[in-house]
Protein backbone atom coordinates (compact mmCIF):
# COMPACT_ATOMS: atom_id res chain seq x y z
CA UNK A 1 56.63 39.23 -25.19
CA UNK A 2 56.42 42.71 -26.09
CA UNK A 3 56.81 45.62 -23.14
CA UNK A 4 52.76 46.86 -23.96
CA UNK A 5 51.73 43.05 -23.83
CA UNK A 6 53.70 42.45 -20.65
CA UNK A 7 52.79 45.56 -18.92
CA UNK A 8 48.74 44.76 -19.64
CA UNK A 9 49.31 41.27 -18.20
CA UNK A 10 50.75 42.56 -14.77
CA UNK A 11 48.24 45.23 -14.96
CA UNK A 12 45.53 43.17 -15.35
CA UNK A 13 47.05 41.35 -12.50
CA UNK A 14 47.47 44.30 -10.33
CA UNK A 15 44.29 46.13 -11.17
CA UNK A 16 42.17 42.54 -10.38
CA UNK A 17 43.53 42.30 -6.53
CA UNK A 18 43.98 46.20 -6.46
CA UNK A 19 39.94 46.81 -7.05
CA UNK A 20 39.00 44.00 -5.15
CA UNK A 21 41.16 43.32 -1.62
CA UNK A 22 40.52 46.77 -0.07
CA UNK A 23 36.94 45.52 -0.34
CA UNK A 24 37.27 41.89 1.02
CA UNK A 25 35.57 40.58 -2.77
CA UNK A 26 38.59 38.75 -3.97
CA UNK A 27 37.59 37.00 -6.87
CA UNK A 28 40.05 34.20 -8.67
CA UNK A 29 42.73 35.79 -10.66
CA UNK A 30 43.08 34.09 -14.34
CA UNK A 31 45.78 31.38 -13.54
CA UNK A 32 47.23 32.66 -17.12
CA UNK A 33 47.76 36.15 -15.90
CA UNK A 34 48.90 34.54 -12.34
CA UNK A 35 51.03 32.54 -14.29
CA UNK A 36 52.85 35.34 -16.37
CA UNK A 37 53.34 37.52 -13.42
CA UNK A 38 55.29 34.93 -11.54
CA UNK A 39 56.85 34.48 -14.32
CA UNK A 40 58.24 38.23 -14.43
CA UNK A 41 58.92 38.32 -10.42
CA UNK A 42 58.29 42.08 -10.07
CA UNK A 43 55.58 44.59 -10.71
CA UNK A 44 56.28 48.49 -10.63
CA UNK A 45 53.19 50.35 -10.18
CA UNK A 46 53.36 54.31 -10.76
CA UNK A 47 50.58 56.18 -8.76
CA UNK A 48 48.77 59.14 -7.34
CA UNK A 49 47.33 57.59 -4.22
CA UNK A 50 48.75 59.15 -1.17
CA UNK A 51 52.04 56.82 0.35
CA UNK A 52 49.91 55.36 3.03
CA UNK A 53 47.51 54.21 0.83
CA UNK A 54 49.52 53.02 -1.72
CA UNK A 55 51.16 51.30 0.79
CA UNK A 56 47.78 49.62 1.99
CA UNK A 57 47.76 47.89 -1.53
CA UNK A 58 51.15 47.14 -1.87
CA UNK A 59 51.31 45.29 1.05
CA UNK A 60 48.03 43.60 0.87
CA UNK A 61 48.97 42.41 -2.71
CA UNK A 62 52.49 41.05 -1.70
CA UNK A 63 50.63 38.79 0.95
CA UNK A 64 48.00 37.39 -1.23
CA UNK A 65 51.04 36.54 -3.92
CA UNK A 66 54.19 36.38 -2.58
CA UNK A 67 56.16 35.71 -5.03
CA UNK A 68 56.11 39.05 -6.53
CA UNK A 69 58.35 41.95 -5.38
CA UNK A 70 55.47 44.90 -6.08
CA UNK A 71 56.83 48.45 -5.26
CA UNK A 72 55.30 51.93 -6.27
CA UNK A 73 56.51 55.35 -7.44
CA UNK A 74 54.48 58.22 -6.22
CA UNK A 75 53.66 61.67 -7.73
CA UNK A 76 51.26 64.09 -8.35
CA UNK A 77 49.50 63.52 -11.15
CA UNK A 78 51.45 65.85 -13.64
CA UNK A 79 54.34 64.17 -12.19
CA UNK A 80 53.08 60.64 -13.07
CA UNK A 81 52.12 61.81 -16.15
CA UNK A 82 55.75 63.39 -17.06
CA UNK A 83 57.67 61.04 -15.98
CA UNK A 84 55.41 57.98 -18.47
CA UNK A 85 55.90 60.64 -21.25
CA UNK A 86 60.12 60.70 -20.55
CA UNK A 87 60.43 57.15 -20.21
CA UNK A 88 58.18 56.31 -23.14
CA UNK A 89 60.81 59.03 -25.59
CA UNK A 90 63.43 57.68 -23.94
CA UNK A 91 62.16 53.72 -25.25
CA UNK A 92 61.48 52.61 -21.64
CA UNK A 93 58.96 51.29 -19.80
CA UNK A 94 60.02 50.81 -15.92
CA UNK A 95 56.53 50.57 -14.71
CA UNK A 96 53.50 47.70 -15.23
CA UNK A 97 50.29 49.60 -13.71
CA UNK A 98 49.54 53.45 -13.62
CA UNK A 99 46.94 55.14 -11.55
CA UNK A 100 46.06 58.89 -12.47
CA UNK A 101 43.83 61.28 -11.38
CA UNK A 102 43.14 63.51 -14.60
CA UNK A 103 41.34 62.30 -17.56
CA UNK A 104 42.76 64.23 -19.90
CA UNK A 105 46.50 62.46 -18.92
CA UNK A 106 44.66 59.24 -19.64
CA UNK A 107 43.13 60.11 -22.56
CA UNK A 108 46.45 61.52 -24.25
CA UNK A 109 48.19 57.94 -23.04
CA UNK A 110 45.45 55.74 -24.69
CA UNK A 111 46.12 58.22 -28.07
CA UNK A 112 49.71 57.77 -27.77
CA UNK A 113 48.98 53.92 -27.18
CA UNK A 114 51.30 54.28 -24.31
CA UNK A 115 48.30 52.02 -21.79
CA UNK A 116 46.38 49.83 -23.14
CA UNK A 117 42.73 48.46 -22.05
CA UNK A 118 41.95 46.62 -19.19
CA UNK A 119 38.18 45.31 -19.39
CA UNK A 120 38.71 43.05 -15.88
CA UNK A 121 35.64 41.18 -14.84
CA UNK A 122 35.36 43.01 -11.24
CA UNK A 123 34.44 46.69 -13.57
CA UNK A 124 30.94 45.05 -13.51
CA UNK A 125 30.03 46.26 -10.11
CA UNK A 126 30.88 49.94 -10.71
CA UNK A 127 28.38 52.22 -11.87
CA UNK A 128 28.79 53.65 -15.84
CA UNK A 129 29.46 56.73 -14.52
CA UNK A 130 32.71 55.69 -12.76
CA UNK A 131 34.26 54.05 -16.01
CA UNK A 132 35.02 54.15 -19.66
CA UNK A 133 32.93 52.39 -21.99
CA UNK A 134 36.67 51.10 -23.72
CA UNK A 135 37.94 49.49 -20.65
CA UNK A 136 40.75 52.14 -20.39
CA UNK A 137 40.02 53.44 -17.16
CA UNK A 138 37.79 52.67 -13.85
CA UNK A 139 37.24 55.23 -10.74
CA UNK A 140 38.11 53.27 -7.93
CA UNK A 141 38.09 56.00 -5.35
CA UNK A 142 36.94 59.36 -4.27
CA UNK A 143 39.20 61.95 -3.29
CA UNK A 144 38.05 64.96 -1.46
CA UNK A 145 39.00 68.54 -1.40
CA UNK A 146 38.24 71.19 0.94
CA UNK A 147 39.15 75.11 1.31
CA UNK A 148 41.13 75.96 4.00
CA UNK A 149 42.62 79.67 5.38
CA UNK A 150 44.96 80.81 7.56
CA UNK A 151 43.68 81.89 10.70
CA UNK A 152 46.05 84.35 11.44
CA UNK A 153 44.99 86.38 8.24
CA UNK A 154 41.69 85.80 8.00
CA UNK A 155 38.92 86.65 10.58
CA UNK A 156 36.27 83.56 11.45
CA UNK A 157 33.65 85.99 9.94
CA UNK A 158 35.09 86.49 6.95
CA UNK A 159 35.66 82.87 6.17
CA UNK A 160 34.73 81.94 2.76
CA UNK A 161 31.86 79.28 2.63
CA UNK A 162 31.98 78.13 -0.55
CA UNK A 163 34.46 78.27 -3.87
CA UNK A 164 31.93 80.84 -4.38
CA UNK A 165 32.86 83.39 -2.42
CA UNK A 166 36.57 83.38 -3.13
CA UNK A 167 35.42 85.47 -6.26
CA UNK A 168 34.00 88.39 -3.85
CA UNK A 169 35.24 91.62 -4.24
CA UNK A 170 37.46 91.98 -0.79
CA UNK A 171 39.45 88.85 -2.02
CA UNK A 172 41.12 90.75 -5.34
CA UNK A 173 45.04 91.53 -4.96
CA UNK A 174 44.73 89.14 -2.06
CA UNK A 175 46.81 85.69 -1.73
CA UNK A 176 44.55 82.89 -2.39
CA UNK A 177 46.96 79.27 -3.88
CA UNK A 178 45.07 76.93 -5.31
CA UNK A 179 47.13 73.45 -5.76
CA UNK A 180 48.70 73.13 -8.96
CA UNK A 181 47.87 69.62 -9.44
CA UNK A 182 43.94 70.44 -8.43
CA UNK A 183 42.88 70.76 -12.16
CA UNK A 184 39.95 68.28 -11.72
CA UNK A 185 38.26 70.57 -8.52
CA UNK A 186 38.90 73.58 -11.20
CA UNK A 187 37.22 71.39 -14.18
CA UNK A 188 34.00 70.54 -11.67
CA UNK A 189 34.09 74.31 -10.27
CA UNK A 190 33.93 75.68 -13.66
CA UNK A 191 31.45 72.88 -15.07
CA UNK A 192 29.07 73.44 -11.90
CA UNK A 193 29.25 77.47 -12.26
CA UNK A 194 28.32 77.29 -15.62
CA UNK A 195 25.70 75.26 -15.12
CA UNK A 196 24.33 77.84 -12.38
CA UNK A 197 24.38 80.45 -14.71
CA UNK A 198 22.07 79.15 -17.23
C-alpha cells in the first residue's frame, strides 16, 4: 500500500475515535480500517492541540485499541505545517493524522495532495459551517484568545477593552506582541473591522 493510502486509513481511524470519545458517542469503527491499523501497529499523529489535550486523546485512543502504539508531535501551527512540507521534499511521511489550525496550511496541503479526504460518517453531526464540503477538513474545537497586559506598565484605567482600542493613539511607538502563530484572530479581526466599516 502506498504511504497517501496508508496514512488516510489510520487517519480515518484516528479521526473516527478522535471526534467521537471526548464526547462519549463512540460509534463502530469500519472493521476494514480496524483491521489495517492493527495491521501497521503504530499511528503518529502531528498536532496543534495543546500537550494536555493531545494527551487526553492519545490516551483515550490507546485504551479503546490497544494494540496500537499512537504518539503525537506537537507544534504551532507554522511549525506543523513546516515540518509536513520538509518531510514531504525530503520523500517521507513519518506521520498518519495532522491537525492544524489555519486554513490556508490545509488548503495548500490538499493542492499539493500531501492529505487526502476524510468524509467519516461522525462529520454528520457538525454544522456546515464547521467543515468542508470535500471532506478535507472538520472543526472539532474552539480555541479562544484573549488580550492580556502587563500590569506593571499599564494602569487598570487604561486597559484596552477590545482589539479595538489597541489602535488608539497613546498605544503608537508602544510595545504591543501579538503571537506569531495568531494569524486566524488577525484574519477574524480584520474580516470583522471591515465589516464595521461598511
Amino acid at each position: 500500500m502506498d504511504a497517501t493510502n496508508q496514512s488516510a486509513i489510520v487517519m480515518q481511524f484516528l479521526l473516527a475515535v478522535t471526534l467521537f470519545i471526548p464526547l462519549n458517542l463512540s460509534a463502530a469503527a469500519d472493521p476494514k480500517v480496524v483491521e489495517a491499523a492493527r495491521k501497521e501497529g503504530e499511528l503518529v499523529w502531528y498536532n496543534t492541540l495543546v500537550q494536555p489535550h493531545a494527551n487526553g486523546v492519545i490516551d483515550l485512543f490507546m485504551k479503546q485499541y490497544p494494540f496500537i502504539k499512537a504518539t503525537f508531535w506537537r507544534g504551532g501551527g507554522t511549525q506543523v505545517y513546516s515540518k509536513l512540507m520538509i518531510e514531504n521534499r525530503a520523500g517521507r511521511n513519518d506521520w498518519d493524522t495532522v491537525s492544524l489550525t489555519n486554513p490556508e496550511f490545509v488548503f495548500d496541503l490538499k493542492q499539493r495532495n500531501i492529505i487526502t479526504r476524510y468524509a467519516s460518517p461522525e462529520r454528520e453531526m457538525f454544522s456546515e459551517d464547521l467543515k468542508d464540503r470535500d471532506g478535507y477538513w472538520t472543526g472539532y474545537y474552539a480555541l479562544p484568545t484573549g488580550l492580556g497586559f502587563n500590569t506593571r506598565m499599564v494602569k487598570k484605567d487604561q486597559v484596552p477593552k477590545t482589539y479595538q482600542d489597541l489602535l488608539a493613539p497613546m498605544w503608537k511607538g508602544k510595545k504591543i506582541s501579538v503571537d506569531t502563530e495568531g494569524q486566524e484572530l488577525l484574519m477574524g479581526l480584520m474580516q470583522a473591522w471591515e465589516k464595521k466599516r461598511r
